[in-house]
Protein backbone atom coordinates (compact mmCIF):
# COMPACT_ATOMS: atom_id res chain seq x y z
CA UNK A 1 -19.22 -40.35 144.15
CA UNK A 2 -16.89 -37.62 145.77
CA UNK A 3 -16.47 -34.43 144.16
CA UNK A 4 -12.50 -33.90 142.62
CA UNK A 5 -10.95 -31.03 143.06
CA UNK A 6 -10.58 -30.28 139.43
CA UNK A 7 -14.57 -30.25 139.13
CA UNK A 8 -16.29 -27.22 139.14
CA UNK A 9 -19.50 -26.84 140.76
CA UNK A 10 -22.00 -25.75 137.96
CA UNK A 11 -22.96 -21.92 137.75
CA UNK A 12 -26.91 -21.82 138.60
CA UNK A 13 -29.25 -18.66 138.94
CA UNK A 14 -27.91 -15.69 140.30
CA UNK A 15 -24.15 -16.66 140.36
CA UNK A 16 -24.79 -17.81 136.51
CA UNK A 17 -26.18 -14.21 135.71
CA UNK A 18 -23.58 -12.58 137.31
CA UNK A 19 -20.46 -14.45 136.26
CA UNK A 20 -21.95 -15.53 132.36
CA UNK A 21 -25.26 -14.36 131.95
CA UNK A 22 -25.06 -10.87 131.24
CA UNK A 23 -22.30 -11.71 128.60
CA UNK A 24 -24.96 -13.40 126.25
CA UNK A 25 -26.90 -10.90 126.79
CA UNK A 26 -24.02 -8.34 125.68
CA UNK A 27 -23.43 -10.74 123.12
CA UNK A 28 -26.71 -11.05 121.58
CA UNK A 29 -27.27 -6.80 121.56
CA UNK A 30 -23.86 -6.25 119.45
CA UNK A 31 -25.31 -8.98 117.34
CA UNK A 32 -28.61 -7.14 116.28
CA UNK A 33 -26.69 -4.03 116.31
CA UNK A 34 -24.40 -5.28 113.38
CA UNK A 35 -27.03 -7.60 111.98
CA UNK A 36 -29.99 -4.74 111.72
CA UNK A 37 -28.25 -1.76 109.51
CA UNK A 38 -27.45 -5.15 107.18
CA UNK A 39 -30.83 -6.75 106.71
CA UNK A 40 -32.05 -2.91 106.63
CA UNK A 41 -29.81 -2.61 103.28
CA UNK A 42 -30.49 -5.92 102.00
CA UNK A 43 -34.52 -5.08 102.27
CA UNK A 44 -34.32 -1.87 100.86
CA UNK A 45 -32.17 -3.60 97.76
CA UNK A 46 -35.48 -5.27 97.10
CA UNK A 47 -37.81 -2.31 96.69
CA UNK A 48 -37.99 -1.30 93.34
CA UNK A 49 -38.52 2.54 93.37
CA UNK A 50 -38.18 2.65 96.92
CA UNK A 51 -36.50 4.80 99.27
CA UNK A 52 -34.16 4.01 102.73
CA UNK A 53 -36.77 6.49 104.82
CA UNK A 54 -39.87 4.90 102.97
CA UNK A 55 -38.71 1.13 103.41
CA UNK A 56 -39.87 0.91 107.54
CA UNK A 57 -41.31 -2.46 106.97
CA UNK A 58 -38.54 -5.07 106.40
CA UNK A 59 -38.93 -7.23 102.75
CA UNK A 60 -42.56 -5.48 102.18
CA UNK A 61 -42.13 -6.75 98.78
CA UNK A 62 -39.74 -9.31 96.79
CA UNK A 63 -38.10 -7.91 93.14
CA UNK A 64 -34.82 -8.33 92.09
CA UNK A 65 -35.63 -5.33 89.18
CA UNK A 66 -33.04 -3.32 91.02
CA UNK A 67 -30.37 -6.35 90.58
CA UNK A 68 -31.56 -6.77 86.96
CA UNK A 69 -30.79 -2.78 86.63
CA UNK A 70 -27.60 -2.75 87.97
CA UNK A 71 -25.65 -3.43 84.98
CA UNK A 72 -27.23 -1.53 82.93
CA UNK A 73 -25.98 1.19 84.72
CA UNK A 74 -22.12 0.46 84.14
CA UNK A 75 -22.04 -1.34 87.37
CA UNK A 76 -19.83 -4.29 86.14
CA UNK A 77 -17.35 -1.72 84.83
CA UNK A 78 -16.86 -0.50 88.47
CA UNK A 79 -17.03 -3.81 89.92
CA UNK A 80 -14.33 -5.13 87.81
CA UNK A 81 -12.46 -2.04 88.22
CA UNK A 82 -12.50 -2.63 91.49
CA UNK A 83 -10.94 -6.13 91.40
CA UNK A 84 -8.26 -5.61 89.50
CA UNK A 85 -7.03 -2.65 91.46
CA UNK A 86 -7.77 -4.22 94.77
CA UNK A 87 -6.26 -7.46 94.07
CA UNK A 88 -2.94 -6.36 92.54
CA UNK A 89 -2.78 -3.44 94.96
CA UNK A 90 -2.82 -6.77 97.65
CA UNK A 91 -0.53 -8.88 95.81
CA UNK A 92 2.09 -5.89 95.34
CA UNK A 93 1.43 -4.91 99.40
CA UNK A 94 2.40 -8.56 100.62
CA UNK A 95 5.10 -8.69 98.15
CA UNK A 96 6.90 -5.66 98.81
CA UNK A 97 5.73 -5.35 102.49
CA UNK A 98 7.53 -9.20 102.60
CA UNK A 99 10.69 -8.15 101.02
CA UNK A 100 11.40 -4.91 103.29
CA UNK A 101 10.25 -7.05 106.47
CA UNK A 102 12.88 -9.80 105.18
CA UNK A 103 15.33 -7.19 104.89
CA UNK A 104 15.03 -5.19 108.13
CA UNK A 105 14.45 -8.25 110.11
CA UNK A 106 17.41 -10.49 108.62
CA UNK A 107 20.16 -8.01 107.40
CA UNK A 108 21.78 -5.70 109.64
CA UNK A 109 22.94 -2.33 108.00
CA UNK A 110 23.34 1.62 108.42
CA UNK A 111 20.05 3.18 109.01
CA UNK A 112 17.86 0.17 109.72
CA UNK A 113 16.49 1.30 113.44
CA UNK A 114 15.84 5.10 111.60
CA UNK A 115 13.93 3.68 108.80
CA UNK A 116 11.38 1.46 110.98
CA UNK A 117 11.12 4.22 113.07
CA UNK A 118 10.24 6.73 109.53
CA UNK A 119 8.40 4.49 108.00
CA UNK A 120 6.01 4.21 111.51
CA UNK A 121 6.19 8.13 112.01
CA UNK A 122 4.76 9.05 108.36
CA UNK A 123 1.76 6.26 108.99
CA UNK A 124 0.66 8.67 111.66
CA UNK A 125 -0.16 11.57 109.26
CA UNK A 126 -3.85 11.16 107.55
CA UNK A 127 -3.45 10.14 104.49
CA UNK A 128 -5.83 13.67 103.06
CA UNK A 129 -2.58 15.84 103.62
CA UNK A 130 -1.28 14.37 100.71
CA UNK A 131 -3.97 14.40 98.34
CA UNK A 132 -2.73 17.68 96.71
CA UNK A 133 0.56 16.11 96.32
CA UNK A 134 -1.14 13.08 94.80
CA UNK A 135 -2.89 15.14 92.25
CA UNK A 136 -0.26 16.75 91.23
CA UNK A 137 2.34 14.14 90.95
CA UNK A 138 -0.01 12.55 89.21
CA UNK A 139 -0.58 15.27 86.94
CA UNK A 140 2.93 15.64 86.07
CA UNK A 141 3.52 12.21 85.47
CA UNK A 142 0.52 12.18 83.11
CA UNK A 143 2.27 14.44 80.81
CA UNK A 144 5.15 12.14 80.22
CA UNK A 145 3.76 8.60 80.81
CA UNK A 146 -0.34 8.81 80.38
CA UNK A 147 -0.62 5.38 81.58
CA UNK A 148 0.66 6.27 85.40
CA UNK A 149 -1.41 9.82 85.55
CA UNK A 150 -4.91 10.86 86.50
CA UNK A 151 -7.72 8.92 84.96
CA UNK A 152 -5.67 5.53 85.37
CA UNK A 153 -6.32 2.35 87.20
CA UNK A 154 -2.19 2.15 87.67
CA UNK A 155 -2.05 5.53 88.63
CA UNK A 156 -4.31 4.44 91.29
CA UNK A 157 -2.64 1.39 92.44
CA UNK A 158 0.79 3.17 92.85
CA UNK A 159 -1.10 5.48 95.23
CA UNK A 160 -2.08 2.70 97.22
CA UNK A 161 0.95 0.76 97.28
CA UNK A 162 2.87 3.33 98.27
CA UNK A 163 0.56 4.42 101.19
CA UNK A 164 -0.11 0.60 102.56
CA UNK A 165 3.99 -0.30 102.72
CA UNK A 166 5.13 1.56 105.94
CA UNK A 167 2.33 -0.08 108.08
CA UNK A 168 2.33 -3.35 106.65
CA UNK A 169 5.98 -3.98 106.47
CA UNK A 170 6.05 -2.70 110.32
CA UNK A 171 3.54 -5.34 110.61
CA UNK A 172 5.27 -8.16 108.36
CA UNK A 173 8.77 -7.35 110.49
CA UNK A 174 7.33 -8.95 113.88
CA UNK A 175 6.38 -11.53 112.56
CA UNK A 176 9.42 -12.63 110.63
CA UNK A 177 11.44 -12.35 113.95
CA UNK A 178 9.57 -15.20 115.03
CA UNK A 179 11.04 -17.56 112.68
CA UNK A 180 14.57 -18.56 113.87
CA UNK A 181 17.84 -17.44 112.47
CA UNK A 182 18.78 -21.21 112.59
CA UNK A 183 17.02 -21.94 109.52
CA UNK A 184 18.94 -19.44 107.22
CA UNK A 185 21.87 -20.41 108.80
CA UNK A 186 21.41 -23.87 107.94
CA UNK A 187 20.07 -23.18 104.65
CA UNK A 188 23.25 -21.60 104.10
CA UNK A 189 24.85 -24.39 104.53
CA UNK A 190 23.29 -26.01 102.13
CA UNK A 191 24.40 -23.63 99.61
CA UNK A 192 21.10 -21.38 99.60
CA UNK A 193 21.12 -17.93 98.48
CA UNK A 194 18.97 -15.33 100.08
CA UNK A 195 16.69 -15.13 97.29
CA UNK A 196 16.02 -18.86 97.84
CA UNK A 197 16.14 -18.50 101.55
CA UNK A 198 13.27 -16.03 101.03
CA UNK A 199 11.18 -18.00 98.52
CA UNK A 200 11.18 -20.91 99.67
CA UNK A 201 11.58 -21.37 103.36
CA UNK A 202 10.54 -18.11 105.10
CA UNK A 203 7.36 -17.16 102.34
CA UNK A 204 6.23 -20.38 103.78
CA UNK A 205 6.70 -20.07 107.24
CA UNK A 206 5.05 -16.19 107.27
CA UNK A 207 2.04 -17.41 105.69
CA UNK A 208 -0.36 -16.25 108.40
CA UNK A 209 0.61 -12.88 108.44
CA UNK A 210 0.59 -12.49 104.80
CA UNK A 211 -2.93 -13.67 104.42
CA UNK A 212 -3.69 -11.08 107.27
CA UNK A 213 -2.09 -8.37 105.37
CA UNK A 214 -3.17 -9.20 101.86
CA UNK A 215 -6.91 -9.24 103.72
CA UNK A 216 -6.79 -6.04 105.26
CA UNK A 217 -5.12 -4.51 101.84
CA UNK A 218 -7.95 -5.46 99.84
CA UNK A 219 -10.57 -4.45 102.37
CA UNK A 220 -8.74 -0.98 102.84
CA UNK A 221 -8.74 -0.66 99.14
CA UNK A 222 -12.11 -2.06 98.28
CA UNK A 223 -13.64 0.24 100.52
CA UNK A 224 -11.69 3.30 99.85
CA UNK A 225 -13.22 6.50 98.35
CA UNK A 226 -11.21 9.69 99.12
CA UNK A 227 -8.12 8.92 96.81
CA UNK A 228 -10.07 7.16 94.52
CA UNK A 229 -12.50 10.53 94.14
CA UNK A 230 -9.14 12.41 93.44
CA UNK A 231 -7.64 10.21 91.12
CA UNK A 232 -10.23 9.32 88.61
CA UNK A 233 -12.63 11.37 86.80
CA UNK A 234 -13.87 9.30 84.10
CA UNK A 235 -17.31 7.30 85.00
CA UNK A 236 -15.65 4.34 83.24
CA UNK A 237 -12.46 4.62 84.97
CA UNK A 238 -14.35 4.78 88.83
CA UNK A 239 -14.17 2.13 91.45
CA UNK A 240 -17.59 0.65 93.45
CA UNK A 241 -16.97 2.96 96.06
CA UNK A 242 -16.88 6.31 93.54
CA UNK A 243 -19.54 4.74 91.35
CA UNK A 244 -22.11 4.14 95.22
CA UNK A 245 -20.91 7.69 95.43
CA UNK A 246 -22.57 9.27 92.30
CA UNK A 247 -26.23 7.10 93.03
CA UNK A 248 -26.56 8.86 96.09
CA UNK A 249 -24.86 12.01 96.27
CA UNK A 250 -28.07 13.19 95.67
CA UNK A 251 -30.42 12.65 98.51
CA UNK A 252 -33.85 13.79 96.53
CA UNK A 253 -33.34 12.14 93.22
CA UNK A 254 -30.95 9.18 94.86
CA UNK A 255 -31.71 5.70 93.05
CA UNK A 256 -31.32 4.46 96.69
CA UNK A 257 -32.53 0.93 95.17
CA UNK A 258 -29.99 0.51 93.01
CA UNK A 259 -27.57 1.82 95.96
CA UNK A 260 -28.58 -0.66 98.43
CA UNK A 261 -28.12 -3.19 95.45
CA UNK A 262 -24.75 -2.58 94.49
CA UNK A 263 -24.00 -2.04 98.34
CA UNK A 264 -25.30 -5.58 98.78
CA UNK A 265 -23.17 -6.88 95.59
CA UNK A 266 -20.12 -5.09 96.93
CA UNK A 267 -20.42 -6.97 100.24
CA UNK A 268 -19.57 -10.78 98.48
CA UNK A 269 -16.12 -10.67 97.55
CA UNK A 270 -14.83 -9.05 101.03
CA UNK A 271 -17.14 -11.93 102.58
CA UNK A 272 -15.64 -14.52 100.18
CA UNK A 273 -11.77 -13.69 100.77
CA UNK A 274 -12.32 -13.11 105.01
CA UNK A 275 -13.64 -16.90 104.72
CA UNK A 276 -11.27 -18.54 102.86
CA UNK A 277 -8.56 -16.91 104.96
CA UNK A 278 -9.68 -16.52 108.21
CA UNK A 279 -8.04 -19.64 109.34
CA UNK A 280 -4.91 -18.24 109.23
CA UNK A 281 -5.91 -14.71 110.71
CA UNK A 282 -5.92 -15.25 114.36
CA UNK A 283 -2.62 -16.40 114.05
CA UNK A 284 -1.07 -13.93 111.93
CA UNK A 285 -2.32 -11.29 113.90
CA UNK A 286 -1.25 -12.51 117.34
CA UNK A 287 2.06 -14.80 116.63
CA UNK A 288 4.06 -11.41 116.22
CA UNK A 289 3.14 -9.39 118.97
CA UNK A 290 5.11 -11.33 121.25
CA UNK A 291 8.85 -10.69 120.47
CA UNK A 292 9.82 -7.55 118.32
């Protein structure tokens, strides 16, 4: 049988090495790069009284002591501290990075090209210039309303909702120009108000981009240590980040068991939420790039 001319001859030795080849090859090194540091930590996790520089030989032995010891260690205080802050720290980001997007991308008023263009300008500053402010605003506040100061899980959650909106809603506000105009319109029509515009139709519609943004909130948040070190200084109050901190800030005496451990613990949840929304990620990151 002829050949078509939509068939493509297959790719055999040194044409298949040079065209696809060496990208397995690529492929399979990033792969043991990522993979290695990983089952490093998970093998040192089961090593009771080990050490990182004495655990060479990968799962030498097999005890979950250092699991067992975990919690009695206040590890499930930090763990659920860290929940609670990092989920309603995502929950308030998508909300309120939603709401601004809505409004800049739907509403046209005084102001609204200057305040995309502030709210991109301050995300360029690292976030440690402020940490003096933080600890002082903090400190004020503390004096009139305890439950917002230093030492607070809310405290703490403020700080990060306030530092995650100007990137996220400049995120959020591609994304919602995607979705046509026609449907408020029509919506309109039908005697909807914004609020129900909002709610209902275009919450729906964004869906990709809010998974994408309540994702990267949490693992920003789960995983962040520099504010949280300023902001609480009680051992109950810390996070699994502050908590990791304390085990082995101190590299002779380090409990580096119990470190790679908790490290290992810590891992789950971020690996649980990227794979129950990673369906929608591709497309939430992507879909707005394309029209601003």
């Amino acid at each position: 049988m002829a050949r078509t001319e939509l068939e493509t001859p297959a790719l055999r030795g040194r044409r298949w090495w040079a065209e696809v080849g060496w990208r397995h090859v690529v492929g399979w090194v990033m792969i043991l790069i990522c993979v290695l540091p990983l089952v490093y930590v998970f093998s040192a996790s089961l090593n009771p009284g080990g050490t990182l520089t004495g655990s060479n030989k990968l799962f030498r032995t097999f005890d979950l002591q250092n699991y067992s010891e975990l919690f009695a260690e206040g590890y499930q205080d930090w763990f659920v501290n860290s929940i609670i802050i990092c989920t309603v720290a995502a929950l308030g980001t998508v909300l309120m990075g939603a709401a601004a997007a809505y409004a800049f991308s739907r509403f046209r008023f005084q102001g609204r090209h200057g305040g995309l263009t502030a709210l991109l300008i301050v995300q360029m500053f690292p976030q440690m210039l402020a940490f003096v402010a933080i600890f002082l605003i903090l400190l004020s506040i503390g004096d009139v309303f305890p439950a917002l100061g230093l030492n607070s899980r809310l405290g703490l959650t403020a700080v990060y909702l306030g530092g995650a909106l100007g990137v996220n809603t400049f995120l959020m506000y591609g994304f919602f120009n995607t979705v046509p105009r026609e449907l408020d319109e029509a919506a309109k029509i039908d005697g909807a108000s914004h609020a129900q515009i909002f709610w209902k139709i275009i919450l729906r519609l964004v869906a990709p981009i809010l998974a994408v943004v309540g994702l990267l909130s949490f693992i920003g948040t789960w995983s962040e240590f520099l504010v949280a070190k300023v902001v609480l200084q009680r051992q109950e109050e810390f996070t699994l980040a502050v908590g990791l901190y304390y085990w082995g800030s101190d590299e002779r005496n380090a409990q580096w068991g119990l470190f790679a451990a908790g490290a290992v613990l810590a891992a789950i949840p971020v690996v649980v939420l990227f794979l129950f929304l990673q369906k929608w990620i591709v497309s939430g990151l992507t879909a707005g790039s394309v029209k601003g």
